[in-house]
C-alpha atoms as a PDB file:
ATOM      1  CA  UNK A   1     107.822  65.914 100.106  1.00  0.00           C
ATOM      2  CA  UNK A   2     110.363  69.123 100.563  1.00  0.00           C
ATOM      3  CA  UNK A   3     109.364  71.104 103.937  1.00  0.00           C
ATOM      4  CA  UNK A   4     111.068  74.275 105.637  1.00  0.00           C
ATOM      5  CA  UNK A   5     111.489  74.515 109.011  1.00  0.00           C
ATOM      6  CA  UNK A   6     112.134  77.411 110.824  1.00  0.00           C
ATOM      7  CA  UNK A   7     114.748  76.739 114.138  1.00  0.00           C
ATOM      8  CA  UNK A   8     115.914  78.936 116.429  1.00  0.00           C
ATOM      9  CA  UNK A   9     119.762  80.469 116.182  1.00  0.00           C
ATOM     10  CA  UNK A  10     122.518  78.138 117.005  1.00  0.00           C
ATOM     11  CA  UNK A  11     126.176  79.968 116.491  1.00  0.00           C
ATOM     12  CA  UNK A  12     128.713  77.547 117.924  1.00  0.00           C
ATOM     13  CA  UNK A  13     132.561  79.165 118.284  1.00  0.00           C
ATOM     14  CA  UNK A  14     134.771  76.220 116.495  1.00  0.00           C
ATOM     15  CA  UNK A  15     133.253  73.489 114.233  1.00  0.00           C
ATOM     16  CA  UNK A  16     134.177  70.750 116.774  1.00  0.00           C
ATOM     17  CA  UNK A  17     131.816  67.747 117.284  1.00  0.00           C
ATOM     18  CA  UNK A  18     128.461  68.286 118.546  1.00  0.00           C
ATOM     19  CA  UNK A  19     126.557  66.418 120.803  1.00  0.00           C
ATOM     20  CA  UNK A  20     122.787  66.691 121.412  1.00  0.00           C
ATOM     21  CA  UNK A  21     123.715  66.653 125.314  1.00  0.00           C
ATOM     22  CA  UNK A  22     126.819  69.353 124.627  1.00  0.00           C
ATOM     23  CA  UNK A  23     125.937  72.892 125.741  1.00  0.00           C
ATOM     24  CA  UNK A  24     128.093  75.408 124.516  1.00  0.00           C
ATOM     25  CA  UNK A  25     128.474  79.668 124.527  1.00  0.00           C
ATOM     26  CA  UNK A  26     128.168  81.810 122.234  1.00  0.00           C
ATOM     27  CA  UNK A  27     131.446  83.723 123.331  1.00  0.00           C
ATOM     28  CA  UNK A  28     130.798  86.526 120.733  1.00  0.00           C
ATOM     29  CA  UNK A  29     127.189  87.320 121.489  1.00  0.00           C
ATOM     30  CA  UNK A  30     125.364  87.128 124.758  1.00  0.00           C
ATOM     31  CA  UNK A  31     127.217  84.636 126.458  1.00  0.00           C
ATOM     32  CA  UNK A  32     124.074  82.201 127.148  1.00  0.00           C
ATOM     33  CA  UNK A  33     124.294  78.512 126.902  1.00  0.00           C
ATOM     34  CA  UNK A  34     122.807  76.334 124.386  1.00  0.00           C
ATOM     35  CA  UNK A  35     122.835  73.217 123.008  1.00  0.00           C
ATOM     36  CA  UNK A  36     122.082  70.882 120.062  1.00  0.00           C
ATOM     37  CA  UNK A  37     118.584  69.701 121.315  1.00  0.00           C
ATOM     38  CA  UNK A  38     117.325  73.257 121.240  1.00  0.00           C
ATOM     39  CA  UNK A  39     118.148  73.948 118.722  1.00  0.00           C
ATOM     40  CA  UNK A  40     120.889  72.107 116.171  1.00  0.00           C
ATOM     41  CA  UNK A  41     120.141  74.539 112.998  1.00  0.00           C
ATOM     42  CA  UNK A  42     120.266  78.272 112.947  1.00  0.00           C
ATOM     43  CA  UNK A  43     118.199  78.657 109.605  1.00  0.00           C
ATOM     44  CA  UNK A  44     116.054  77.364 107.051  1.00  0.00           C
ATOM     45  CA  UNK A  45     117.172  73.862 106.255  1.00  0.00           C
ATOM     46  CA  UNK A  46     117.082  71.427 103.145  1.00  0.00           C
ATOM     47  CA  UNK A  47     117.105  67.881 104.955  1.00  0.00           C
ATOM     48  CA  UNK A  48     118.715  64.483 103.689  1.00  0.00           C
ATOM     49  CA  UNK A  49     119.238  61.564 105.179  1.00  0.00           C
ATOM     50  CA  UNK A  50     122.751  61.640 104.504  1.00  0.00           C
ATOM     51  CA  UNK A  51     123.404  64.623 106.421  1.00  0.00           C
ATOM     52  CA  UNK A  52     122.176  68.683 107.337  1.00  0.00           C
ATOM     53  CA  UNK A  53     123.938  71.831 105.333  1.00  0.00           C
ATOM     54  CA  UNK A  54     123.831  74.313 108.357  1.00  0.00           C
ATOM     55  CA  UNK A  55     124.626  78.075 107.606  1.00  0.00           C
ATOM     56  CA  UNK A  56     126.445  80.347 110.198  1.00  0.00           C
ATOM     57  CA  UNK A  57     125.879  83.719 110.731  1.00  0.00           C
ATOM     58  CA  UNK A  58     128.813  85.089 112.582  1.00  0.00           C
ATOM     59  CA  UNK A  59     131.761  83.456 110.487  1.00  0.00           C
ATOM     60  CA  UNK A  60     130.196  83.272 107.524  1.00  0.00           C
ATOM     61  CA  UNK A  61     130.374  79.407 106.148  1.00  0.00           C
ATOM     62  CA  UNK A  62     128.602  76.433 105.740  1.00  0.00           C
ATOM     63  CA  UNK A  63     128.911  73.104 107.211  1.00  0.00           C
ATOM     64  CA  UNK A  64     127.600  69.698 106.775  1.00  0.00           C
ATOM     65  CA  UNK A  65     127.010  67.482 109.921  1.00  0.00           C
ATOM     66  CA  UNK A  66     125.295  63.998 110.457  1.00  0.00           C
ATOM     67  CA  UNK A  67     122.406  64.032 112.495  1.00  0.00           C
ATOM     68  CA  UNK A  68     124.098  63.291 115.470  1.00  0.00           C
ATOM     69  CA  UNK A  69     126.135  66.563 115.012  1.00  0.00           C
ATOM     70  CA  UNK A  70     129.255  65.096 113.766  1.00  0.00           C
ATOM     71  CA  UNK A  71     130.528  67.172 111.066  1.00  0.00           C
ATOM     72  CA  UNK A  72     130.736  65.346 107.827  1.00  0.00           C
ATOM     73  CA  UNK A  73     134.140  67.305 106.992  1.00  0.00           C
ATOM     74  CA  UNK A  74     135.771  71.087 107.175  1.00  0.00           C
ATOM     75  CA  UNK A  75     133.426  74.112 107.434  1.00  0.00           C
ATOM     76  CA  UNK A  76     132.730  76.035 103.768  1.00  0.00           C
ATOM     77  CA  UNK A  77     133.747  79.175 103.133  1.00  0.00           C
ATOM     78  CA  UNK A  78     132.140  80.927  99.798  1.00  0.00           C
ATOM     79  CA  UNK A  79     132.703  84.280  97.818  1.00  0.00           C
ATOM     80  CA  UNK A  80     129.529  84.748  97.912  1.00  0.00           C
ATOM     81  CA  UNK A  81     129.564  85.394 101.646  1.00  0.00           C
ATOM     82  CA  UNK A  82     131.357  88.104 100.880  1.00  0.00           C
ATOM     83  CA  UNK A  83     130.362  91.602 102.652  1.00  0.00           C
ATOM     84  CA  UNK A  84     127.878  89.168 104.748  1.00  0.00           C
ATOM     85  CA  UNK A  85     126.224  91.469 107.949  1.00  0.00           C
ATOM     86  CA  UNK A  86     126.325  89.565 111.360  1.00  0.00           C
ATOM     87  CA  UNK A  87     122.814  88.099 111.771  1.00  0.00           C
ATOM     88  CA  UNK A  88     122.174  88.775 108.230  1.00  0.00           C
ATOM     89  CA  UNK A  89     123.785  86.275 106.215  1.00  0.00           C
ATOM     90  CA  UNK A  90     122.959  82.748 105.215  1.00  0.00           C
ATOM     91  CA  UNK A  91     119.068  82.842 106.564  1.00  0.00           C
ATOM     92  CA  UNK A  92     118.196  80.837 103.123  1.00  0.00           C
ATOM     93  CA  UNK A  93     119.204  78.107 102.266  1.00  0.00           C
ATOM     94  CA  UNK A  94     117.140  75.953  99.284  1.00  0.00           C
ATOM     95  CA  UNK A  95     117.736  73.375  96.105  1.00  0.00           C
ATOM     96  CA  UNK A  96     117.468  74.720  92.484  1.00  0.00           C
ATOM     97  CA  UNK A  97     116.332  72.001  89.973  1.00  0.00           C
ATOM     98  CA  UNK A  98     119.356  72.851  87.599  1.00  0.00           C
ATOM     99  CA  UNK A  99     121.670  74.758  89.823  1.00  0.00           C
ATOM    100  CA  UNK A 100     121.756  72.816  92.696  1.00  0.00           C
ATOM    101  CA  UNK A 101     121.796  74.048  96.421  1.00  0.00           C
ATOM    102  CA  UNK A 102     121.240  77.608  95.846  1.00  0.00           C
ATOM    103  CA  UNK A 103     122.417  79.891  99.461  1.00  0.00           C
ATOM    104  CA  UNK A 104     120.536  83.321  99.742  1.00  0.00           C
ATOM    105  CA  UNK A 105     122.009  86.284 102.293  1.00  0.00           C
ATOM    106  CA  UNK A 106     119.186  87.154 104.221  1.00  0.00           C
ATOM    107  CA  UNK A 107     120.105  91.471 103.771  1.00  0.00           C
ATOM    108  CA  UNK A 108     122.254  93.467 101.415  1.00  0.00           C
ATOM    109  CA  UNK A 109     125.167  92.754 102.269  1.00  0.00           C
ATOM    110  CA  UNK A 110     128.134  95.531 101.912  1.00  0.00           C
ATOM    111  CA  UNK A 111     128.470  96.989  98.541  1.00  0.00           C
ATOM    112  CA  UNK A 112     125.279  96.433  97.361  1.00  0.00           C
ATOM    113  CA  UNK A 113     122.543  98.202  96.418  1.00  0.00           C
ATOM    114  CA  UNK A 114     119.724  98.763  99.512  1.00  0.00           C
ATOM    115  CA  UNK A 115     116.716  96.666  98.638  1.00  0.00           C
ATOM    116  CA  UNK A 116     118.935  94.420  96.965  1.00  0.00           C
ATOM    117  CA  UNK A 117     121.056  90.728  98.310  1.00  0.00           C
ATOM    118  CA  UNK A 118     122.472  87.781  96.766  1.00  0.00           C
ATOM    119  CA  UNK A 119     121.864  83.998  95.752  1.00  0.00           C
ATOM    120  CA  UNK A 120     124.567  81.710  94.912  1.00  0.00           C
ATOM    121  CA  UNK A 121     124.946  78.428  93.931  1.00  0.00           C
ATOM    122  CA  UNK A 122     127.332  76.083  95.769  1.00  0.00           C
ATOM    123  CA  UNK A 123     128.277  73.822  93.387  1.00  0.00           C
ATOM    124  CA  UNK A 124     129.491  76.165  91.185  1.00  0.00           C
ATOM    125  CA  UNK A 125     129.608  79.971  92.731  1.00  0.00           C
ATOM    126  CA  UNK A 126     127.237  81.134  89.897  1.00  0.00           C
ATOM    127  CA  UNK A 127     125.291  84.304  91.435  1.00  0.00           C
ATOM    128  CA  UNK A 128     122.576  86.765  91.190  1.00  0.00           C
ATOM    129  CA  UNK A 129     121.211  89.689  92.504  1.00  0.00           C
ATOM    130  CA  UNK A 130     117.704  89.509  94.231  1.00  0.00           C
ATOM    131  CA  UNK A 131     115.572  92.083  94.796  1.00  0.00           C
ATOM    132  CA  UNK A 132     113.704  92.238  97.908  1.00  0.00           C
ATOM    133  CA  UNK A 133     110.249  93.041  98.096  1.00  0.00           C
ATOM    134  CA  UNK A 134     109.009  96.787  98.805  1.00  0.00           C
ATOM    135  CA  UNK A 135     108.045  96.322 102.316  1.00  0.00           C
ATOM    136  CA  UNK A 136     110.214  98.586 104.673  1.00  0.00           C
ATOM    137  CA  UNK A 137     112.539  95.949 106.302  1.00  0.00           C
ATOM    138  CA  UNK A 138     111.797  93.319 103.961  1.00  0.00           C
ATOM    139  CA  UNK A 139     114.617  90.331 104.189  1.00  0.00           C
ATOM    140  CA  UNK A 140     114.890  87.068 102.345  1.00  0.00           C
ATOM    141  CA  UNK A 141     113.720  84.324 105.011  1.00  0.00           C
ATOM    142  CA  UNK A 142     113.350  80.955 102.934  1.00  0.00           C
ATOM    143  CA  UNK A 143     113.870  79.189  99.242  1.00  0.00           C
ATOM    144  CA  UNK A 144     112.040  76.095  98.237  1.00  0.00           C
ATOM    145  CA  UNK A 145     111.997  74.254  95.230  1.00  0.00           C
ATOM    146  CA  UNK A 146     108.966  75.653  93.007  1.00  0.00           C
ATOM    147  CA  UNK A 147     108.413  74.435  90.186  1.00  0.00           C
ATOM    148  CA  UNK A 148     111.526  74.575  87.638  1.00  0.00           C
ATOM    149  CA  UNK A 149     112.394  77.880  89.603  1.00  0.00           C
ATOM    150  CA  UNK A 150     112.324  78.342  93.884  1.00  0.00           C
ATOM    151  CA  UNK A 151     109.673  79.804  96.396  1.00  0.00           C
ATOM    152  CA  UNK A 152     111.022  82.689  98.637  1.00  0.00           C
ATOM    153  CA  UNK A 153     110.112  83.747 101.867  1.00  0.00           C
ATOM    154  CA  UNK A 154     110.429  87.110 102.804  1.00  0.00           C
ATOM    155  CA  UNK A 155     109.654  88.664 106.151  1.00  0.00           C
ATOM    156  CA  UNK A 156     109.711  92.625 106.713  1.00  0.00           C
ATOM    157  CA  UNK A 157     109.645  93.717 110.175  1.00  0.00           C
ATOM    158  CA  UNK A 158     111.013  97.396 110.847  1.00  0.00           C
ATOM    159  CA  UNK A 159     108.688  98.971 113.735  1.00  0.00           C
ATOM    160  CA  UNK A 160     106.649 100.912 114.200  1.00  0.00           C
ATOM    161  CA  UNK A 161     105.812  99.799 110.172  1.00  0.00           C
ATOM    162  CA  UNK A 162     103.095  96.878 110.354  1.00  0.00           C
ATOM    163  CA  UNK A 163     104.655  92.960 110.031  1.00  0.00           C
ATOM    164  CA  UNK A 164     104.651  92.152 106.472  1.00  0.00           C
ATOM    165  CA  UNK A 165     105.566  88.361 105.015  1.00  0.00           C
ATOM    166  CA  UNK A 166     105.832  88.038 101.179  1.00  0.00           C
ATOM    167  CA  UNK A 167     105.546  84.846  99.350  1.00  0.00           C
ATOM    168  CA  UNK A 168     107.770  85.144  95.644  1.00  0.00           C
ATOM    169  CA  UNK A 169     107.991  82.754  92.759  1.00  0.00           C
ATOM    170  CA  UNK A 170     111.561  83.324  91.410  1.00  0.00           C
ATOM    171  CA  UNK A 171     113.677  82.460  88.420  1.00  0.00           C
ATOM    172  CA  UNK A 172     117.034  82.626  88.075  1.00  0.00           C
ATOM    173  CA  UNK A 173     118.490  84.335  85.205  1.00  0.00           C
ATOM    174  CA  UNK A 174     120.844  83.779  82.406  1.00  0.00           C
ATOM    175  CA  UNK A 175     122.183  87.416  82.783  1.00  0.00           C
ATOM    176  CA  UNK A 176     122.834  87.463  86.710  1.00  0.00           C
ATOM    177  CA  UNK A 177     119.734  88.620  87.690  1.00  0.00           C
ATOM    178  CA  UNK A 178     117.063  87.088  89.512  1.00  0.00           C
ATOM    179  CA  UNK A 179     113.229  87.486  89.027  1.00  0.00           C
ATOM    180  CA  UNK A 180     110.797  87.525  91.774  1.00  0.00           C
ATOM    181  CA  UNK A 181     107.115  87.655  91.643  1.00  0.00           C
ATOM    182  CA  UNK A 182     105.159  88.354  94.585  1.00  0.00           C
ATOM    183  CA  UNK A 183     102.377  85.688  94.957  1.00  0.00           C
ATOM    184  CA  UNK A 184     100.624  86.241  98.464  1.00  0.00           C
ATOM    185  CA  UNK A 185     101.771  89.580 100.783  1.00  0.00           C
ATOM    186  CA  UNK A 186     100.104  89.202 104.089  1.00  0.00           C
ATOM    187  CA  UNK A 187     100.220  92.518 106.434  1.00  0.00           C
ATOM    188  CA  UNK A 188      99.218  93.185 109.993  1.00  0.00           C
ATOM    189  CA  UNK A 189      98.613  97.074 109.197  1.00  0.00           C
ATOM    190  CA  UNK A 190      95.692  95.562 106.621  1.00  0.00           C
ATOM    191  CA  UNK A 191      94.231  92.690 108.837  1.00  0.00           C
ATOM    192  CA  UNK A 192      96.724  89.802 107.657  1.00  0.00           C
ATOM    193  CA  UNK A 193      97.285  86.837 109.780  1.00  0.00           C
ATOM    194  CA  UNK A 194     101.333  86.691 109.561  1.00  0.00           C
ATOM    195  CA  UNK A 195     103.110  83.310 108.701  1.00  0.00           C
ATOM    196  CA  UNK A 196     106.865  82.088 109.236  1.00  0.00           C
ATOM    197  CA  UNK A 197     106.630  78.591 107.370  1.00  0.00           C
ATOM    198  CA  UNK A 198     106.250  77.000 104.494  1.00  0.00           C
ATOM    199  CA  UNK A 199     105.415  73.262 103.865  1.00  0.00           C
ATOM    200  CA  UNK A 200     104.959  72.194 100.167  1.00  0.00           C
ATOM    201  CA  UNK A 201     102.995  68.593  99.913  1.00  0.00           C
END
């Protein structure tokens, strides 16, 4: 079965080895320790056994590691990280059933359009454009495979506005594009229980 899992932010400076027992600084941010146990990913993650695809949000990349946080080879740079915001890059990550391993920036990122962010697929670089839902604040949280298209996530939080999460059946287009229909929008301002997980069975 495919599950998301939702971890808290992990930005380590150098792609070194990691070690569950390691504790390291984020020398860019705040300056407080962490470490692997708590915890290893930063963002949504597709699992194997073979090893975890971890997206960073400061120098924009990805990275493979083995579970035990040795890193399965160099970190992975991507044009479509491109114009990537600190803290508002690769909050997506999900697997395509034709394209593959599909990365989505969580916010526009620079040049363009507001409302608007990117999906690419690693394998081959192949992107579209995504457009977020209509809730003030709304940014991309989460992919899953759906179907012969993905499920996306989408969380809006820009106070004093109410909390609004957005559940999306997309496609992926021929053209560039991407199509997203809204299936369930839950928001506090209208009673809605909010929701920061998915887990498809």
């Amino acid at each position: 079965r495919a599950c998301l899992r939702r971890c808290q932010c992990l930005r380590p400076t150098s792609s070194q080895h990691l070690r569950a027992t390691d504790s390291y600084r984020d020398v860019e941010a705040d300056r407080k320790p962490f470490t692997l146990r708590n915890f290893l990913l930063p963002h949504w993650l597709p699992f194997t056994w073979a090893a975890l695809l971890i997206g960073f949000e400061r120098d924009h990349r990805l990275q493979r590691f083995y579970p035990n946080g040795t890193p399965t080879g160099q970190p992975l740079y991507f044009r479509g990280l491109r114009g990537a915001k600190d803290n508002r890059g690769t909050e997506a990550l999900g697997r395509h059933p034709r394209h593959g391993v599909i990365v989505g920036l969580e916010s526009p990122p620079s040049g363009m359009p507001e409302k608007t962010t990117r999906l690419f697929a690693m394998n081959t670089g192949q992107e579209w454009t995504y457009p977020l839902a209509e809730a003030s604040g709304s940014a991309l949280t989460a992919l899953e495979t759906y179907g012969d298209g993905l499920l996306a996530l989408e969380r809006a939080f820009a106070p004093p506005a109410p909390l609004v999460i957005s559940l999306r059946e997309v496609q992926l287009n021929a053209d560039g594009t991407a199509s997203a229909h809204t299936l369930v929008r839950l928001s506090t301002g209208e009673g809605g229980s909010p929701y920061d997980g998915v887990l498809m069975e």
